[in-house]
Protein backbone atom coordinates (compact mmCIF):
# COMPACT_ATOMS: atom_id res chain seq x y z
CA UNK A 1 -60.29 -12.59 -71.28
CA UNK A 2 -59.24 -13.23 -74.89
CA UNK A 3 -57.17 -10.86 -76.64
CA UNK A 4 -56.36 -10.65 -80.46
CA UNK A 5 -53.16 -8.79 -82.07
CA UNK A 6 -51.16 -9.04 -85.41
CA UNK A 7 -47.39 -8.24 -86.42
CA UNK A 8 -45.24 -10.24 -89.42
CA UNK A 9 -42.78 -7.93 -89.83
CA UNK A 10 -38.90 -8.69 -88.31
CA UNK A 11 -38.39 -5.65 -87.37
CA UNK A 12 -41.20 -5.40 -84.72
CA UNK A 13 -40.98 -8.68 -83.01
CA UNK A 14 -39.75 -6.58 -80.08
CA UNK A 15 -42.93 -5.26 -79.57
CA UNK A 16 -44.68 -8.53 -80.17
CA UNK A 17 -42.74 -9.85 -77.54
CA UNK A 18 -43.76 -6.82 -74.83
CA UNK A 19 -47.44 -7.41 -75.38
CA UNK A 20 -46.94 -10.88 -74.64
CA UNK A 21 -45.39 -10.81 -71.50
CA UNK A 22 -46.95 -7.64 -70.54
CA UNK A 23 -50.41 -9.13 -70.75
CA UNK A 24 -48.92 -12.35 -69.19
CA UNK A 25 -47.40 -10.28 -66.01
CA UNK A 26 -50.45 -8.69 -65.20
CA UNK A 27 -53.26 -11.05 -66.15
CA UNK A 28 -51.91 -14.95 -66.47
CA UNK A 29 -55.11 -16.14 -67.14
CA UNK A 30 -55.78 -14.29 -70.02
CA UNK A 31 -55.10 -15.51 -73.67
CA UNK A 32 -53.51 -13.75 -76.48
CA UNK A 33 -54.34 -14.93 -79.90
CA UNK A 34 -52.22 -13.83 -83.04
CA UNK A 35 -52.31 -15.34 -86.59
CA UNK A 36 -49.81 -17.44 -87.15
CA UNK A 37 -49.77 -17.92 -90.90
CA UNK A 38 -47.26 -15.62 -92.10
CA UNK A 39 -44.76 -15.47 -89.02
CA UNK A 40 -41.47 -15.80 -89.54
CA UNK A 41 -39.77 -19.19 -87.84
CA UNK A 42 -37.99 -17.03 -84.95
CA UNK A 43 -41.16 -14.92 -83.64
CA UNK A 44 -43.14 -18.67 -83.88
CA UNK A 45 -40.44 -20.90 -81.86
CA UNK A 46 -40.69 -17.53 -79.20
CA UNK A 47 -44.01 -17.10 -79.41
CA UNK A 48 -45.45 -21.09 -79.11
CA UNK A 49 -43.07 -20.96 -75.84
CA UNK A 50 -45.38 -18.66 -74.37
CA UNK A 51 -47.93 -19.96 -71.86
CA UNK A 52 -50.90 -17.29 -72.97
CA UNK A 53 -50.10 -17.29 -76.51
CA UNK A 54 -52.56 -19.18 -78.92
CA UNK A 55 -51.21 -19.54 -82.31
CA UNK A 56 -53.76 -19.60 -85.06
CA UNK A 57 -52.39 -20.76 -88.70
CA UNK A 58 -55.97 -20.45 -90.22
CA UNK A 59 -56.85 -17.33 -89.51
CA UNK A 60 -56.41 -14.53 -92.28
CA UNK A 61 -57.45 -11.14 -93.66
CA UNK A 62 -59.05 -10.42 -97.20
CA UNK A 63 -57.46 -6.50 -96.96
CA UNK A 64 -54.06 -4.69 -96.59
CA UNK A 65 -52.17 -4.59 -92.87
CA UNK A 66 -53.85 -1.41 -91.86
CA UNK A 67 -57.40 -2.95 -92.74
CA UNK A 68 -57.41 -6.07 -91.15
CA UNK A 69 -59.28 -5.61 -87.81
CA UNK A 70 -62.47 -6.19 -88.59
CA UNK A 71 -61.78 -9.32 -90.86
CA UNK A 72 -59.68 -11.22 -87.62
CA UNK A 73 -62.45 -9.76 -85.26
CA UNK A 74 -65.50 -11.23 -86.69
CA UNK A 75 -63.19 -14.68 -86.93
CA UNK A 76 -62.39 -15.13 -83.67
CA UNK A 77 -66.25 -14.50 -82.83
CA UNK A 78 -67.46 -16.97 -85.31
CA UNK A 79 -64.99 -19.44 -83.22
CA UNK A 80 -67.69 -18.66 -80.23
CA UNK A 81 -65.39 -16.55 -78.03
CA UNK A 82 -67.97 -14.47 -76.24
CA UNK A 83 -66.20 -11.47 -76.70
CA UNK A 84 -63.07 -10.57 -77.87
CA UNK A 85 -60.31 -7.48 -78.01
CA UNK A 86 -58.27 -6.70 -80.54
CA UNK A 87 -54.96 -4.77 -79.49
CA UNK A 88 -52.25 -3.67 -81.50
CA UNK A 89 -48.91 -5.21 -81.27
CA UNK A 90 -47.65 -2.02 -80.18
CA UNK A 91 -49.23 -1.61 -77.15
CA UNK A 92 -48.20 -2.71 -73.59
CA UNK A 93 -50.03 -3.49 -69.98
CA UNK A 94 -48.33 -1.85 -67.20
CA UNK A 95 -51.81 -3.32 -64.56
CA UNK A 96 -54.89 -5.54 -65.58
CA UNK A 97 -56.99 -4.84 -67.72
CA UNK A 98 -60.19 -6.60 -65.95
CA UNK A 99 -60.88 -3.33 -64.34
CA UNK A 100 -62.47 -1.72 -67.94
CA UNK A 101 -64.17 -4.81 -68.92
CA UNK A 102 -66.09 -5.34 -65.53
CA UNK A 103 -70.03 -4.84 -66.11
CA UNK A 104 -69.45 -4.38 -69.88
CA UNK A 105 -72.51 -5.31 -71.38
CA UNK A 106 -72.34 -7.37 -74.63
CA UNK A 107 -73.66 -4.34 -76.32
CA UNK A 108 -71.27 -2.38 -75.54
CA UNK A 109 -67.91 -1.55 -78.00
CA UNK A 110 -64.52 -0.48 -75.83
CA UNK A 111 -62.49 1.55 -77.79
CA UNK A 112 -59.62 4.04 -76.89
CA UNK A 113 -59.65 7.88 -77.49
CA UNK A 114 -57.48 9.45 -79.53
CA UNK A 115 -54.62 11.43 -77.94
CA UNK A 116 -54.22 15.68 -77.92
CA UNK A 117 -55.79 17.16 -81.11
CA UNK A 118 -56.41 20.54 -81.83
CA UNK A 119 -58.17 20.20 -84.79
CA UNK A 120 -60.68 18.23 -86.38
CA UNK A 121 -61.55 16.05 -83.24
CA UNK A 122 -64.53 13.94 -82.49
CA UNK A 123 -66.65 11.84 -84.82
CA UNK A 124 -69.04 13.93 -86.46
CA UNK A 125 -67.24 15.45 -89.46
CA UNK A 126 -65.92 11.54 -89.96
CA UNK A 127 -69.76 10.90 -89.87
CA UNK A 128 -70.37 13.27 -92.63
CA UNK A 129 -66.75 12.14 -94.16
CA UNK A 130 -68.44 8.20 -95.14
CA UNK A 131 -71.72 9.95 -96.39
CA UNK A 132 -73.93 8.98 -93.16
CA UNK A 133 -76.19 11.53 -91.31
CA UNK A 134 -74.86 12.01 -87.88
CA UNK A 135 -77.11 10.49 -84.88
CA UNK A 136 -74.50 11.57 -81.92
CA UNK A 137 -71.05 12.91 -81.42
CA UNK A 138 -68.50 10.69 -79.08
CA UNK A 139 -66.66 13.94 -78.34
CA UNK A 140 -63.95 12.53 -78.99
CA UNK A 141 -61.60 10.61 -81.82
CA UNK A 142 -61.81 7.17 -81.89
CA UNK A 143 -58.41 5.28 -81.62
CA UNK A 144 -59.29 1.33 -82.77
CA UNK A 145 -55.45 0.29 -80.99
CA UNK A 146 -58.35 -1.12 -78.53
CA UNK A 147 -61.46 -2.81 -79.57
CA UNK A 148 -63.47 -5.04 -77.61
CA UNK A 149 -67.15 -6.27 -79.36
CA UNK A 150 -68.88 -9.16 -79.21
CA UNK A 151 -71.09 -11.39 -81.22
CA UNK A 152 -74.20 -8.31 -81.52
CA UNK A 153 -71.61 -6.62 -83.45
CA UNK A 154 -70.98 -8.37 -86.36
CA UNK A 155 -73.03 -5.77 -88.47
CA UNK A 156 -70.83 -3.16 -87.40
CA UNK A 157 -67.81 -4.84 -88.13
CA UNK A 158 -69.37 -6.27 -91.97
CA UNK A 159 -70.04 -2.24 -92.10
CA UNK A 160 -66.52 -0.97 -91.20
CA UNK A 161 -65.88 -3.97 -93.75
CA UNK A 162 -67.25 -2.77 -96.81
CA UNK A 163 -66.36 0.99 -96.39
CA UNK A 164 -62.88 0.10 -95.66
CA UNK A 165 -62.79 -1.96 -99.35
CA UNK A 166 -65.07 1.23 -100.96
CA UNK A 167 -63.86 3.74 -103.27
CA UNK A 168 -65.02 6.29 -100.91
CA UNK A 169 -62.62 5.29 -98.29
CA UNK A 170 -59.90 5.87 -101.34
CA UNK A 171 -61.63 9.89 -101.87
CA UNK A 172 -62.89 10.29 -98.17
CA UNK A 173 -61.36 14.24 -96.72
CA UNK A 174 -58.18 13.65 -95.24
CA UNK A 175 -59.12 15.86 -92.32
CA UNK A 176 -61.41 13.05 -91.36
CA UNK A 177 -60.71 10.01 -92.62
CA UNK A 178 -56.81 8.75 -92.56
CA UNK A 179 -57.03 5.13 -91.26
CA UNK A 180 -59.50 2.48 -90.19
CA UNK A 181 -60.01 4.26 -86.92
CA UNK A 182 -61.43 7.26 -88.24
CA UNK A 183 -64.34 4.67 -90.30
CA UNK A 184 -64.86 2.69 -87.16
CA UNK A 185 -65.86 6.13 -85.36
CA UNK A 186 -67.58 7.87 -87.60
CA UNK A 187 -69.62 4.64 -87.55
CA UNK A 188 -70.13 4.63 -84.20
CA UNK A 189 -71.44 8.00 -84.94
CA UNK A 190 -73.62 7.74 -87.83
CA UNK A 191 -77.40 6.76 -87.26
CA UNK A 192 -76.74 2.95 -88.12
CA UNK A 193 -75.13 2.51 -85.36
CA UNK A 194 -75.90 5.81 -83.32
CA UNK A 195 -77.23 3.49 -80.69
CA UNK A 196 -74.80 1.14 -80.09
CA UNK A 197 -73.33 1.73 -76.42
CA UNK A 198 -70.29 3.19 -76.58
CA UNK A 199 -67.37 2.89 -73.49
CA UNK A 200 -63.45 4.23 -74.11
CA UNK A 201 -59.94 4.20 -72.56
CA UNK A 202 -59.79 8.54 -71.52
CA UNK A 203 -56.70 9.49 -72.96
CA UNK A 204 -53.66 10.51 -70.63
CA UNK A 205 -55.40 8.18 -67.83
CA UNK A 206 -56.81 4.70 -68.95
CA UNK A 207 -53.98 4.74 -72.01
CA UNK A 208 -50.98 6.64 -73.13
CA UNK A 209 -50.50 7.19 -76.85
CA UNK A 210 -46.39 7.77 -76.95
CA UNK A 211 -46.83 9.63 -80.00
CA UNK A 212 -46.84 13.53 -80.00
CA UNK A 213 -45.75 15.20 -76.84
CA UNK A 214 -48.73 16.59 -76.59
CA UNK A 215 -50.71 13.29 -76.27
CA UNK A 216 -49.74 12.98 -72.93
CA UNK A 217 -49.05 16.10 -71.78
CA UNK A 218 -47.36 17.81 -67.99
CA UNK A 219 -50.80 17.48 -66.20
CA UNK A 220 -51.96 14.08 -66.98
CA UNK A 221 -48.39 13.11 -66.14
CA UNK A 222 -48.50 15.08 -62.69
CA UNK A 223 -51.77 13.44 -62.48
CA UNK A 224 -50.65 9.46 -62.15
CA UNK A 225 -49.24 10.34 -58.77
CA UNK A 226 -52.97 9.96 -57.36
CA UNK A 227 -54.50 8.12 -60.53
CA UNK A 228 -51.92 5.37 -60.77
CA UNK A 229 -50.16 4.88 -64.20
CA UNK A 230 -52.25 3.95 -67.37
CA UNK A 231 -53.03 0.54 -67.85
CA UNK A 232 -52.11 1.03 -71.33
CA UNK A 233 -48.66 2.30 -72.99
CA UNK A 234 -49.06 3.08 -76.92
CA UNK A 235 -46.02 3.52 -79.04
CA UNK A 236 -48.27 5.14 -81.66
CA UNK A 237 -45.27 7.38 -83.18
CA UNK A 238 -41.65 6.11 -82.36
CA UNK A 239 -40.68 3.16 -82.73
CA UNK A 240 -37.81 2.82 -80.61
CA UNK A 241 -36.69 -0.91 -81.06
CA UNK A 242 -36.33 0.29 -84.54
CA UNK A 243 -33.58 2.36 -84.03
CA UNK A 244 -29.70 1.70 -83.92
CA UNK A 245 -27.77 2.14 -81.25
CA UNK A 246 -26.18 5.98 -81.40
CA UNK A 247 -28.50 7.19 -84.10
CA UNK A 248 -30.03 10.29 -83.93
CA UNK A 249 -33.59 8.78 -83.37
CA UNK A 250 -32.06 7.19 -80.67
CA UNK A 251 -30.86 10.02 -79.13
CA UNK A 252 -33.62 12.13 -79.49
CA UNK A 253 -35.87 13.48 -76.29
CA UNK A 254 -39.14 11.89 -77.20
CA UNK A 255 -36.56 8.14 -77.37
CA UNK A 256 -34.96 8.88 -74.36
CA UNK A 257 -37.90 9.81 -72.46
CA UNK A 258 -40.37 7.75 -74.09
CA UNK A 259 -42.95 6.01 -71.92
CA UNK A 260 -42.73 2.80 -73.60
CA UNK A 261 -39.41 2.55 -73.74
CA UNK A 262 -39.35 2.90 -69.83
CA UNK A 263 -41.70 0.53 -69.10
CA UNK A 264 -40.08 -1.70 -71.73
CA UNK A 265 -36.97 -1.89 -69.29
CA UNK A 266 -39.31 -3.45 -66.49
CA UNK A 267 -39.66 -6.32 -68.97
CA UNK A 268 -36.11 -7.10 -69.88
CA UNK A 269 -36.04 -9.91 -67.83
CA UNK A 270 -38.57 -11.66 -69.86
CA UNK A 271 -37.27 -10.91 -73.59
CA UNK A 272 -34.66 -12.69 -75.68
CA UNK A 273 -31.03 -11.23 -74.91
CA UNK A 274 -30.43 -10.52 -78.21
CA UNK A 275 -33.95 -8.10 -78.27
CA UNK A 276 -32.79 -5.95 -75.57
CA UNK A 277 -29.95 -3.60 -76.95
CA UNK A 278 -32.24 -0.74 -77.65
CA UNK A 279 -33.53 -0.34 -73.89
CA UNK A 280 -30.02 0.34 -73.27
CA UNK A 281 -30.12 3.64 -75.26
CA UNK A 282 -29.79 6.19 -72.19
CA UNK A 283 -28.37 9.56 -72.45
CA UNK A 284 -27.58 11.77 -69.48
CA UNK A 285 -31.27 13.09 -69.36
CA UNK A 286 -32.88 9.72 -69.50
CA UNK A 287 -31.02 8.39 -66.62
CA UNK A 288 -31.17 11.56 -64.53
CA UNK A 289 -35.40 11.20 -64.45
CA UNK A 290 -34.76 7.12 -64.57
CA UNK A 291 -33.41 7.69 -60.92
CA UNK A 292 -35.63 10.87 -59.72
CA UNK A 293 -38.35 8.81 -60.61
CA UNK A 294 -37.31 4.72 -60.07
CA UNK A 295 -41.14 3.74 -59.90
CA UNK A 296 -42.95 6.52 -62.04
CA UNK A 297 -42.57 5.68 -65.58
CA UNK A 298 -44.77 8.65 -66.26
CA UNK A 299 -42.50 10.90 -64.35
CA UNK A 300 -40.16 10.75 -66.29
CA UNK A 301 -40.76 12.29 -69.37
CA UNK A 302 -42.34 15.79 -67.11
CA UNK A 303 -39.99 17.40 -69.49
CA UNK A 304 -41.53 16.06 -72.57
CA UNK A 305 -44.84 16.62 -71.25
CA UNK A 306 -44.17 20.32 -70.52
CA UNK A 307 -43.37 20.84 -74.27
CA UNK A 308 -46.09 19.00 -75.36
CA UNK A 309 -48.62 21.24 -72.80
CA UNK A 310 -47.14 24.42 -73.99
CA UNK A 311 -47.29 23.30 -77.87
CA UNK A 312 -51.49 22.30 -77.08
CA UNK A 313 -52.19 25.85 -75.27
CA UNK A 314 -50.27 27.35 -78.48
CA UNK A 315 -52.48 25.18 -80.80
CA UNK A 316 -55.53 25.85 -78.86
CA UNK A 317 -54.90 29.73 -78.70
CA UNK A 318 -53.89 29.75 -82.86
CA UNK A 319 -57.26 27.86 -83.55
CA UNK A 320 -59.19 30.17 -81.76
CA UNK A 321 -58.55 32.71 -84.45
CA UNK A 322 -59.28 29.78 -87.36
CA UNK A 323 -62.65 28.58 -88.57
CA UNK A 324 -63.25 24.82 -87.81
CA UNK A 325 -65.85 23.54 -89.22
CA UNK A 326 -68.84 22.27 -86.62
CA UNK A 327 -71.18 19.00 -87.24
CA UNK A 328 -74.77 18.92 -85.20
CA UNK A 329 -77.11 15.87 -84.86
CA UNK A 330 -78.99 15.07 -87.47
CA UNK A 331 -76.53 16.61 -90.08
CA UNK A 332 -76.09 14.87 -93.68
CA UNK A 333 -73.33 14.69 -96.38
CA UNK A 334 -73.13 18.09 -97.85
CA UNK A 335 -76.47 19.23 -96.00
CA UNK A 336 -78.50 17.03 -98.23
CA UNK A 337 -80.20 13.24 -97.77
CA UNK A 338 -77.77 10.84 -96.46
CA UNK A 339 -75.60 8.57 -98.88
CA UNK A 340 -76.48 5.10 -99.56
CA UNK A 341 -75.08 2.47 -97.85
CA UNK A 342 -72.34 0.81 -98.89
């Protein structure tokens, strides 16, 4: 399997590292493919000492950091890989990932759902958001911190291309459309691409988005203990390599208890000495779960997870009394003919 990330920055090279030698520990023969252009000379003498790391100093994006997906992605295909995944640098493995890419079709685009959110969720008001008439709705949002496609989606990729360089993308409703991943599913919803198959890492199972404690809430935590731990950990909010040793960031529950960070520690073993100092951030709390739960990563933040269960009934409850607005099949931009394309 070939995978494809991106990080330049210092400051993250921690989590460069993780997804490295996660993906190595539980799937040697797979491949990891970053551009290599732009690295700084510590994360490339690390990083070419890696035995599923391929370094690639030609590729390149046209677009900003947040945009770039879709420019590395149709690369990498037009290097006749016959399908590759783009992951984000923040991500880890905790098992292998062959499981989700067994009897994939080449049709078919893997992406990850969203985490917990009350409002605005799934892709049809992000349909009507880039001015396309809505042919289904994914029930869910679209989180692109995993996508897989191959070479029958190049169109869909030149697509998520040229809306992501539009003005519309600029003046899209911020309800909808915040990032690249909210394009890439309203695409996926729109009747252009309406047919495209469609499979997705369930949220709280398949991944873990370490973000809100609501996106992985008491229940899917309680659930691991028969469904196993997700194959994916996400730090899509904290960043807690970022944070200095005794800070209040550091100190905080969603640090100490953060999922990432605790599979992080499983790693250590495998990461420079001098790139370790943050997984020894543990309060009381954090080593009280660490040792009711030694091998249940999950586990350990039930406290987190009960906040973040109670806070999603409350938000659940509260929008109840709202008015949200509600997208059919078949529905246009503003009720009239669809938008051109761009």
């Amino acid at each position: 399997m070939d995978f494809l990330t991106f990080e330049d920055r210092e400051q993250d090279l921690p989590a460069l590292m993780l997804l490295a030698v996660s993906l190595y520990r539980v799937s040697p023969g797979s491949r990891l493919h970053i551009p290599a252009r732009d690295l700084g000379e510590r994360a490339l003498d690390w990083l070419s000492r890696q035995p599923n790391v391929v370094l690639h100093r030609d590729l390149w994006a046209e677009d900003t950091f947040w945009n770039i997906k879709p420019y590395l992605l149709e690369q990498m295909l037009a290097r006749g890989l016959p399908r590759i995944t783009w992951l984000d640098a923040d991500l880890m493995l905790t098992a292998d990932p062959a499981p989700f890419f067994h009897g994939l079709s080449d049709d078919t685009v893997l992406v990850a759902q969203e985490g917990f959110r009350s409002r605005f969720a799934g892709t049809g008001g992000r349909t009507i958001s880039i001015g396309r008439r809505i042919a289904r709705e994914l029930g869910y949002s679209v989180n692109s911190c995993v996508v897989s496609v191959t070479a029958r989606h190049t169109g869909l990729l030149d697509r998520w291309k040229s809306f992501l360089r539009s003005d519309l993308y600029q003046t899209a409703d911020r309800r909808f459309i915040v990032g690249d991943q909210d394009v890439l599913g309203g695409l996926l919803g729109s009747e252009e691409f309406g047919q495209v198959p469609v499979a997705a890492l369930r949220t709280g199972r398949d991944i873990a988005h370490d973000m809100l404690p609501g996106d992985f809430g008491f229940f899917q935590r309680v659930a691991t203990l028969t469904n196993g731990e997700p194959r994916f950990v996400h730090a899509q909010g904290r960043k807690t390599w970022r944070y200095a040793p005794g800070s209040a960031d550091a100190k905080s529950l969603q640090s100490q208890l953060s999922l990432h960070r605790h599979w992080a520690k499983t790693l250590r073993a495998d990461l420079p000495a001098d790139q370790t100092a943050w997984l020894a951030q543990d309060g009381p709390l954090s080593r009280l779960m660490a040792r009711l739960f030694p091998r249940r990563p999950s586990l350990r933040g039930l406290p987190l997870g009960l906040i973040g269960s109670t806070l999603n009934l409350a938000y659940i409850l509260r929008n109840k009394l709202r008015r949200n607005p509600t997208f059919h099949v078949g529905q246009t931009p503003s009720g009239g003919s669809p938008a051109s394309p761009i």
